[in-house]
C-alpha atoms as a PDB file:
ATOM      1  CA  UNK A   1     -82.519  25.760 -15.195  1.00  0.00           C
ATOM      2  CA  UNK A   2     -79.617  24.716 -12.711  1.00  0.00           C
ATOM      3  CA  UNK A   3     -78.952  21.406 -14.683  1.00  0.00           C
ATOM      4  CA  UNK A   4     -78.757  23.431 -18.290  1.00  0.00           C
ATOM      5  CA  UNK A   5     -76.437  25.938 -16.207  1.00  0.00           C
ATOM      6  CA  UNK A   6     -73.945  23.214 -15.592  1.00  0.00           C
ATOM      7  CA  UNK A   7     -74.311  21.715 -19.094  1.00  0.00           C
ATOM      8  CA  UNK A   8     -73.062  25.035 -20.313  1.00  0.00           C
ATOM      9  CA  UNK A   9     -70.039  24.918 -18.010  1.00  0.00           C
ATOM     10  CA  UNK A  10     -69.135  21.524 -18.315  1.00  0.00           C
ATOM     11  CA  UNK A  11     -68.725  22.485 -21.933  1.00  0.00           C
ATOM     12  CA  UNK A  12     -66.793  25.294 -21.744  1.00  0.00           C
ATOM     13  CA  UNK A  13     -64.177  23.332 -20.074  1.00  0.00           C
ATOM     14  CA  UNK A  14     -64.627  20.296 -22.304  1.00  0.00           C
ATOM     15  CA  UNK A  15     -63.415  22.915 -25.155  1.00  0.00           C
ATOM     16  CA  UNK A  16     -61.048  24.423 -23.169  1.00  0.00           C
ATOM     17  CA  UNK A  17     -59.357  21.447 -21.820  1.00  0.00           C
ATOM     18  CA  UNK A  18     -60.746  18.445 -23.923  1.00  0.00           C
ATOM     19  CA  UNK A  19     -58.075  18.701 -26.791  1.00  0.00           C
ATOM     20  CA  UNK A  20     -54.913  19.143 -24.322  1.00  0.00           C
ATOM     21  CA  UNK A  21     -52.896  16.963 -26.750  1.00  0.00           C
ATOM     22  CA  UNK A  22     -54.189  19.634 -29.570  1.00  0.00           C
ATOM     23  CA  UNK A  23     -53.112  22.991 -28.006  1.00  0.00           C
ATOM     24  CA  UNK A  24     -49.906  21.926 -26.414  1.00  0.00           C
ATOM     25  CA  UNK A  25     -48.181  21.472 -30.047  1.00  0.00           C
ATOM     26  CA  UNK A  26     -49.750  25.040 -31.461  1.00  0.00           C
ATOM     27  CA  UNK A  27     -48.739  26.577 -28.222  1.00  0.00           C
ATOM     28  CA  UNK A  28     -45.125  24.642 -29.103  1.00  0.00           C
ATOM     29  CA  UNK A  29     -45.111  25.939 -32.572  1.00  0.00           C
ATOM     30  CA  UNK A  30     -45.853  29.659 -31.761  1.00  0.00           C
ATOM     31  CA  UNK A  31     -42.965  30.115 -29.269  1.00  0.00           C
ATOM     32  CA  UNK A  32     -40.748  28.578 -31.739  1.00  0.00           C
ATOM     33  CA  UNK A  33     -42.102  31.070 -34.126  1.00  0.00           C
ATOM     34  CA  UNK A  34     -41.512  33.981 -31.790  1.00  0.00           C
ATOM     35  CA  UNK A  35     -37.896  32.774 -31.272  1.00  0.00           C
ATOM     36  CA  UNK A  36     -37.282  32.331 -34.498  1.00  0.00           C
ATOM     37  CA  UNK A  37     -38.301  35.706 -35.348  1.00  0.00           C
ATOM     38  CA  UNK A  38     -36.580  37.686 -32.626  1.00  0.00           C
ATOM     39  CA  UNK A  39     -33.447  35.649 -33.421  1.00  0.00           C
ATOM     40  CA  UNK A  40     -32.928  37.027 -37.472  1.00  0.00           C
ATOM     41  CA  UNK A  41     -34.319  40.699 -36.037  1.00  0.00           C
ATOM     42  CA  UNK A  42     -31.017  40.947 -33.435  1.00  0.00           C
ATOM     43  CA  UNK A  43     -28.746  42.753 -35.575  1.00  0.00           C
ATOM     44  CA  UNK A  44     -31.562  45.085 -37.520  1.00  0.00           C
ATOM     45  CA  UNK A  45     -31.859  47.673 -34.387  1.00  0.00           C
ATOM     46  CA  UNK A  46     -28.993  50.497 -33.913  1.00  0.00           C
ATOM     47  CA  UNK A  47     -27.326  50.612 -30.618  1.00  0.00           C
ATOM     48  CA  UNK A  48     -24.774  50.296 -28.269  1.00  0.00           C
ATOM     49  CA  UNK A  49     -23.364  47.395 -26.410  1.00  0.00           C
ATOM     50  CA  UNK A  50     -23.040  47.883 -22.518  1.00  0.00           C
ATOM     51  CA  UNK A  51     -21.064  45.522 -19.769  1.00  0.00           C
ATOM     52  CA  UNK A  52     -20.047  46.319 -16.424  1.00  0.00           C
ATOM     53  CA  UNK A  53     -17.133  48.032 -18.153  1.00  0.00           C
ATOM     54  CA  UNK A  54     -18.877  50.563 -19.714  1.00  0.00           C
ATOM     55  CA  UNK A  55     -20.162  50.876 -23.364  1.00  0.00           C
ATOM     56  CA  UNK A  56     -18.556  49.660 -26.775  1.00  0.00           C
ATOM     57  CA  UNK A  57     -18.942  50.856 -30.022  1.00  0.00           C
ATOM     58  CA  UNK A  58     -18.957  48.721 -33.353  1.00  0.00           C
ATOM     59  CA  UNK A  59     -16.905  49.743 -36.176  1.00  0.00           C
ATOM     60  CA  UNK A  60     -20.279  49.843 -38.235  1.00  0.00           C
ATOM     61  CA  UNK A  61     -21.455  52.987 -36.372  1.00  0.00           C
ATOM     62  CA  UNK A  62     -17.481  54.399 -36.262  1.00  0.00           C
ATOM     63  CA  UNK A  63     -17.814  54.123 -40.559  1.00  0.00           C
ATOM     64  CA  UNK A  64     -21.248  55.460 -40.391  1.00  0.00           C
ATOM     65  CA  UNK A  65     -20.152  58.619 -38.910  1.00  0.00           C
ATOM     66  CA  UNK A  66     -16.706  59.357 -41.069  1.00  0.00           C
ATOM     67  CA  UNK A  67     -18.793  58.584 -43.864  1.00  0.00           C
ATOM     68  CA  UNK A  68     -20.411  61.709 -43.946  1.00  0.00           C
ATOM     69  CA  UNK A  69     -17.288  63.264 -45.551  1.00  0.00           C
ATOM     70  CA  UNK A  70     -17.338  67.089 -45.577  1.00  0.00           C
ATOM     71  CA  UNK A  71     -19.558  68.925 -42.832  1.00  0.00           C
ATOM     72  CA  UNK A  72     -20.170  72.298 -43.105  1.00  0.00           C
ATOM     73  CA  UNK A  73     -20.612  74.072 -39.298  1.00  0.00           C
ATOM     74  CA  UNK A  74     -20.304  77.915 -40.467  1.00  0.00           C
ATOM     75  CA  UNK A  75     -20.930  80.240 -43.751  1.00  0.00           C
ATOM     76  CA  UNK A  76     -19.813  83.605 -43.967  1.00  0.00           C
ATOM     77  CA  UNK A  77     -20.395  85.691 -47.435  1.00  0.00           C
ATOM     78  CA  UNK A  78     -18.066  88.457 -48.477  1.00  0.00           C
ATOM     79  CA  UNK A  79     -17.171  91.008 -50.781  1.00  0.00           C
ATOM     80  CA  UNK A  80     -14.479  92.874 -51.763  1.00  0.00           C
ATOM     81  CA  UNK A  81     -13.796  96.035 -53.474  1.00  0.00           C
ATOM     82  CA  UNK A  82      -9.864  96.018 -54.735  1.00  0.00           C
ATOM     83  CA  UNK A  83      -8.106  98.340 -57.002  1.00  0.00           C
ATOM     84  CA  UNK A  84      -4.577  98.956 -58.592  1.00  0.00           C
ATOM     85  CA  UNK A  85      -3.060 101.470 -60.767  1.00  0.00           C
ATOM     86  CA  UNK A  86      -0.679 101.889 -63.158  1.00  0.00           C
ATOM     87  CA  UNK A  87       0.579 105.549 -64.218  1.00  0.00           C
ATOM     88  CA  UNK A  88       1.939 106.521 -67.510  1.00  0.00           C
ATOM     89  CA  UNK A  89       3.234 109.073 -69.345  1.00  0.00           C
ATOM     90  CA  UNK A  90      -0.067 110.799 -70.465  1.00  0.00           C
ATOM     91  CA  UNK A  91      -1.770 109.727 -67.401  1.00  0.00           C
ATOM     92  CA  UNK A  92      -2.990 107.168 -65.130  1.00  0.00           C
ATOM     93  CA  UNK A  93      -5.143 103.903 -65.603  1.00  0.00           C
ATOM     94  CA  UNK A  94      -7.174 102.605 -62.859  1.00  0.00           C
ATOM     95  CA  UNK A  95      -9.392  99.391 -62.367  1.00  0.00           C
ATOM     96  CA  UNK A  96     -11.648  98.893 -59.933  1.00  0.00           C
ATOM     97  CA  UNK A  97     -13.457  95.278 -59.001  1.00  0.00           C
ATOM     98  CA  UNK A  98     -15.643  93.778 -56.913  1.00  0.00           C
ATOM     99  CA  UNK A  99     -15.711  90.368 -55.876  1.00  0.00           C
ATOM    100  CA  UNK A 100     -18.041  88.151 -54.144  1.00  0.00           C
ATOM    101  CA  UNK A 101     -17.282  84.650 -52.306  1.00  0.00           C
ATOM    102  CA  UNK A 102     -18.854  82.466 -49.728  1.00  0.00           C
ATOM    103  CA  UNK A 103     -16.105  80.667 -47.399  1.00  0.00           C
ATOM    104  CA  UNK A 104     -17.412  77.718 -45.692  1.00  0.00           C
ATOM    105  CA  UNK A 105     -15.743  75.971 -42.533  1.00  0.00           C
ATOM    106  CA  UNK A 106     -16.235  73.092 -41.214  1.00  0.00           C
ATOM    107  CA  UNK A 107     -14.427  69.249 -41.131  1.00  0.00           C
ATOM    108  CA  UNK A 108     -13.865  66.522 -43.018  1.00  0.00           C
ATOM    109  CA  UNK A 109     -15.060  63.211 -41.389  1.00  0.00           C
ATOM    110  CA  UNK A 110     -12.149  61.552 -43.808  1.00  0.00           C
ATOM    111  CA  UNK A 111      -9.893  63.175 -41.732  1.00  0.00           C
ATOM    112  CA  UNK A 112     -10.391  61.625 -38.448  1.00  0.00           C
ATOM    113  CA  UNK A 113      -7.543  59.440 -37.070  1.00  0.00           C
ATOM    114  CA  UNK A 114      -7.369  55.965 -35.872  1.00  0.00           C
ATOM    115  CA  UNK A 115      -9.262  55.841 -32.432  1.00  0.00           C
ATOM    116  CA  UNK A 116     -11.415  59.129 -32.649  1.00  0.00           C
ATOM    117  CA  UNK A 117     -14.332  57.456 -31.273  1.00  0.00           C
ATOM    118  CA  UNK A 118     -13.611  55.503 -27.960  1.00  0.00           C
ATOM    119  CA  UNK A 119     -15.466  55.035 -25.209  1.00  0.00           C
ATOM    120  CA  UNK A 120     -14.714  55.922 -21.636  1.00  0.00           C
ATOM    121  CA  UNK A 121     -16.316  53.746 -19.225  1.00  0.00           C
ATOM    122  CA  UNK A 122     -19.874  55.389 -19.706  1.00  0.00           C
ATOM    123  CA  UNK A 123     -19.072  58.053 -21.836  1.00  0.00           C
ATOM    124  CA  UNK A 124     -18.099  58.373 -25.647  1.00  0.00           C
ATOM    125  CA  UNK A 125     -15.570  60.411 -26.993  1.00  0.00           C
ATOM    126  CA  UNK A 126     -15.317  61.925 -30.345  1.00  0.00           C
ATOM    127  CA  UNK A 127     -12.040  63.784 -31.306  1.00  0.00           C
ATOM    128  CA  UNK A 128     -12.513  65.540 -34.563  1.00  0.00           C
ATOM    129  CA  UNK A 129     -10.225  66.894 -37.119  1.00  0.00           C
ATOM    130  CA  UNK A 130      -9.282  70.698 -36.941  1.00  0.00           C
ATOM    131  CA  UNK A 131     -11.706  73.287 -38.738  1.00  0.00           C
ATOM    132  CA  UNK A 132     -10.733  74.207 -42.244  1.00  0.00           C
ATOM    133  CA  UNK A 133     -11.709  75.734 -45.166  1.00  0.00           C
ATOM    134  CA  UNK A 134     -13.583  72.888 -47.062  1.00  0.00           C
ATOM    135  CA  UNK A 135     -13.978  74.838 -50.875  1.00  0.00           C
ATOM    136  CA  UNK A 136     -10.650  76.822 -51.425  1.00  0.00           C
ATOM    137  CA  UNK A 137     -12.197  78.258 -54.648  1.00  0.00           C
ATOM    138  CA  UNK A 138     -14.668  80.403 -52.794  1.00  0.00           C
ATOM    139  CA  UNK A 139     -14.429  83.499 -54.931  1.00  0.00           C
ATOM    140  CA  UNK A 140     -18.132  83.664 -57.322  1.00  0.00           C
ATOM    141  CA  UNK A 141     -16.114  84.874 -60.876  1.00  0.00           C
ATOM    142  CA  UNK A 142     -20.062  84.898 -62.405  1.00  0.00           C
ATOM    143  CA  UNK A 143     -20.612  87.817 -59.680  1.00  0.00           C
ATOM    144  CA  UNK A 144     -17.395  89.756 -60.441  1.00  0.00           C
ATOM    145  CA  UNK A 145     -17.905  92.925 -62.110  1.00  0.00           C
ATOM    146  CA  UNK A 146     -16.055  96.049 -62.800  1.00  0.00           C
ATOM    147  CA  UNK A 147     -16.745  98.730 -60.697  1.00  0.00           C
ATOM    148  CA  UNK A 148     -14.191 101.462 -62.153  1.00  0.00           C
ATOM    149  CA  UNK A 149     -11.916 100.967 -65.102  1.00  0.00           C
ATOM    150  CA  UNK A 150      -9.572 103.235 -67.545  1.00  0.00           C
ATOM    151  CA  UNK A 151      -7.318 102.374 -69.543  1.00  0.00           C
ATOM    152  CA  UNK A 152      -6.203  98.577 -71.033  1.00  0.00           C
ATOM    153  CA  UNK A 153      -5.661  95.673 -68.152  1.00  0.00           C
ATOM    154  CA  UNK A 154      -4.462  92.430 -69.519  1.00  0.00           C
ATOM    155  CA  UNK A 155      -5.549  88.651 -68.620  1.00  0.00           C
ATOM    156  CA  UNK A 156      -2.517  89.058 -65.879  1.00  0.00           C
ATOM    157  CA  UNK A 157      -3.670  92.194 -64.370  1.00  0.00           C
ATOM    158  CA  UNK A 158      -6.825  90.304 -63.953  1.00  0.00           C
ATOM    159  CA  UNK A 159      -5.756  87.583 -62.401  1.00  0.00           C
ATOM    160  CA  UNK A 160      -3.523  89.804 -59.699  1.00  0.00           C
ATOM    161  CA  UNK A 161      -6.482  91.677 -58.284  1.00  0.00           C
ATOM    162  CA  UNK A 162      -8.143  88.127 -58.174  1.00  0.00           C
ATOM    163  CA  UNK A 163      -5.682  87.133 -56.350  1.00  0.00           C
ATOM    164  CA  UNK A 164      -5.659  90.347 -54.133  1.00  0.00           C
ATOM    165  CA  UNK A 165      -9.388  90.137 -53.492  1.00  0.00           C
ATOM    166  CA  UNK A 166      -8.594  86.288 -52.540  1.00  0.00           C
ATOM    167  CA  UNK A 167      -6.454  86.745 -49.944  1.00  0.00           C
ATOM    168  CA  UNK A 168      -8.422  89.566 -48.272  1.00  0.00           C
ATOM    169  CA  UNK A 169     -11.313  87.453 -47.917  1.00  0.00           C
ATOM    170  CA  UNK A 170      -9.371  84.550 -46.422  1.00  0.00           C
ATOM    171  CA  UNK A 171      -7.761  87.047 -44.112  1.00  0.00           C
ATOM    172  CA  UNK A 172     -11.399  88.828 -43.135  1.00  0.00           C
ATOM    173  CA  UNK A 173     -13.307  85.320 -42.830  1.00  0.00           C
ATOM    174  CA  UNK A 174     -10.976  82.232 -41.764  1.00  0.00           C
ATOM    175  CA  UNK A 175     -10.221  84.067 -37.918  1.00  0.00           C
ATOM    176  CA  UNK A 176      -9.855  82.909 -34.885  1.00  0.00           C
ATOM    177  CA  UNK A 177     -13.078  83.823 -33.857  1.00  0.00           C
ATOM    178  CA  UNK A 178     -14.880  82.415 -36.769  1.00  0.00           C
ATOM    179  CA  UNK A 179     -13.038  79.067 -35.919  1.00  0.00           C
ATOM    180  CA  UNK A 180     -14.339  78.896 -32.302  1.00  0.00           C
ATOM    181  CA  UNK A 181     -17.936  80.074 -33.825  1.00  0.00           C
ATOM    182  CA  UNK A 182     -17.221  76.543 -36.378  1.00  0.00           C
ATOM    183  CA  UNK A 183     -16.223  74.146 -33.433  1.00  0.00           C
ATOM    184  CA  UNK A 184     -19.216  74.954 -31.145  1.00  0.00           C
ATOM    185  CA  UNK A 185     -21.917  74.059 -33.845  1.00  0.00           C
ATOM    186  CA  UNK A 186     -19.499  71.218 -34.908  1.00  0.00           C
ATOM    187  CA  UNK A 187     -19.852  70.095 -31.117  1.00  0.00           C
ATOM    188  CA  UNK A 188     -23.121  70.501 -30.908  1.00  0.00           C
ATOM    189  CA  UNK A 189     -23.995  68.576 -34.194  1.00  0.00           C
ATOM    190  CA  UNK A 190     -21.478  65.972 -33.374  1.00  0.00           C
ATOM    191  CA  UNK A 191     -23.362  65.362 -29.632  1.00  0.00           C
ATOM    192  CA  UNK A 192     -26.627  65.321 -31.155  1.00  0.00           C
ATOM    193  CA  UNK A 193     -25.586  62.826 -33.443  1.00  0.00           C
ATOM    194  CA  UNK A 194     -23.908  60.584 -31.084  1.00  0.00           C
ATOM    195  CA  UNK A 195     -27.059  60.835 -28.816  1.00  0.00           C
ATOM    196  CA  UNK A 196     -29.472  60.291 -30.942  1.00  0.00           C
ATOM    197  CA  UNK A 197     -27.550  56.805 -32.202  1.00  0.00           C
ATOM    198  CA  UNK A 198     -27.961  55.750 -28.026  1.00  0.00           C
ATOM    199  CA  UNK A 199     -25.330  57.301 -26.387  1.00  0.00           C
ATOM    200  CA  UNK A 200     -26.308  58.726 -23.410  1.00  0.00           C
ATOM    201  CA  UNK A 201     -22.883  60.896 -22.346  1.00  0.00           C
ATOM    202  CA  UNK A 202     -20.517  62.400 -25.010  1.00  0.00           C
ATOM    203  CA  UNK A 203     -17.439  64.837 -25.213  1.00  0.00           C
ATOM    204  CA  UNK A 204     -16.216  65.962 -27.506  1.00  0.00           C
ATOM    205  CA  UNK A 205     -12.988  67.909 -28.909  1.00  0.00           C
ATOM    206  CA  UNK A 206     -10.959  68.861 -31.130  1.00  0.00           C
ATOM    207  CA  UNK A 207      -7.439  67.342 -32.690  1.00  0.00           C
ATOM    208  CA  UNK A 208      -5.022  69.547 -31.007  1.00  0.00           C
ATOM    209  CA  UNK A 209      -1.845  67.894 -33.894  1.00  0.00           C
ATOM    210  CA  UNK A 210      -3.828  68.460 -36.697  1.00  0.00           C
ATOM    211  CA  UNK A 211      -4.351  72.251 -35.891  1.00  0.00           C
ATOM    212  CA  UNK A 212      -1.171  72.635 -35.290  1.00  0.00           C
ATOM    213  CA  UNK A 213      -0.033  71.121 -39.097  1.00  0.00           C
ATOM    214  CA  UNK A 214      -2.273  73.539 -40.689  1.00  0.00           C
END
């Protein structure tokens, strides 16, 4: 029993051993393999480079991100009952419409200057255009309807209580606090975004210039 016992193990490491010469080219071959392979998978991941420094960021991710183009951060619907009236000699005409519109703010990535996204030792930095209007033709003409009319309006007339009802929706919608409502979502998008491509700390703000040009 003891002698077939050692049989058994001096055959084990007979196999294990015995072909040295064998297993030291596969063993050669697979870590070249493995190189090889980790080598044409380095630039296939998304990330950021670090140093003692801080962080850098490639210009692939800064086009990435002002790709995007228009962003929309806030939606507010309206409508808006206008009226005018013209009075005449046997009596007065009236017209009466209501329009609809849906202004949306947000930014246009296009719009970002040289340098918006640096980095600041450890932290990233994202300075973003100013919030605007992104679709000045807001007003829905398929939704406008007369609520009230007498009398014969012309093309013109038309188009003057368009334009009335247009500028009392820019002036009820595009305000101050509707802006500041636009930049924290914008903030928060932007930050997710930025974290989710590896950056760890991010501010972000807004272009004070371009704010100012508008």
């Amino acid at each position: 029993m003891k002698t077939c016992i050692k049989k058994k193990i001096l055959s084990l490491f007979s196999l294990m051993f015995g072909n040295y010469r064998l297993i030291l080219p596969i063993l050669i071959c697979v870590a070249v393999i493995i190189g090889v392979i980790a080598w044409l998978n380095r630039n296939n991941t998304i990330g950021i480079q670090t140093s003692d420094q801080g962080i850098s960021i490639s210009k692939a991710q800064i086009e990435s991100v002002r790709n995007i183009g228009e962003w929309e951060f806030l939606s507010v619907s309206d409508e808006e009952l206008v009226d005018t009236t013209r009075t005449g000699f046997f009596g007065d005409d009236h017209l009466v419409r209501i329009y609809f519109g849906t202004l949306r703010l947000g930014i246009d990535m296009r719009d970002t200057r040289e340098g918006w996204l640096s980095a600041d030792n450890d932290t990233v930095v994202a300075i973003l255009p100013a919030i605007k209007l992104l679709d000045e033709n807001f007003i829905d003409e398929t939704r406008t309807r007369s609520f009230f009319e007498v009398g014969k309006w012309s093309p013109a007339d038309h188009e003057a209580l368009y334009k009335k009802a247009y500028t009392k929706m820019r002036q009820r919608c595009v305000t101050p606090a509707n802006i500041r409502s636009a930049e924290r979502n914008a903030a928060d998008q932007i930050d997710n975004l930025l974290r989710s491509m590896g950056f760890e700390n991010v501010k972000v703000r807004f272009d004070d210039t371009q704010t100012q040009d508008q």
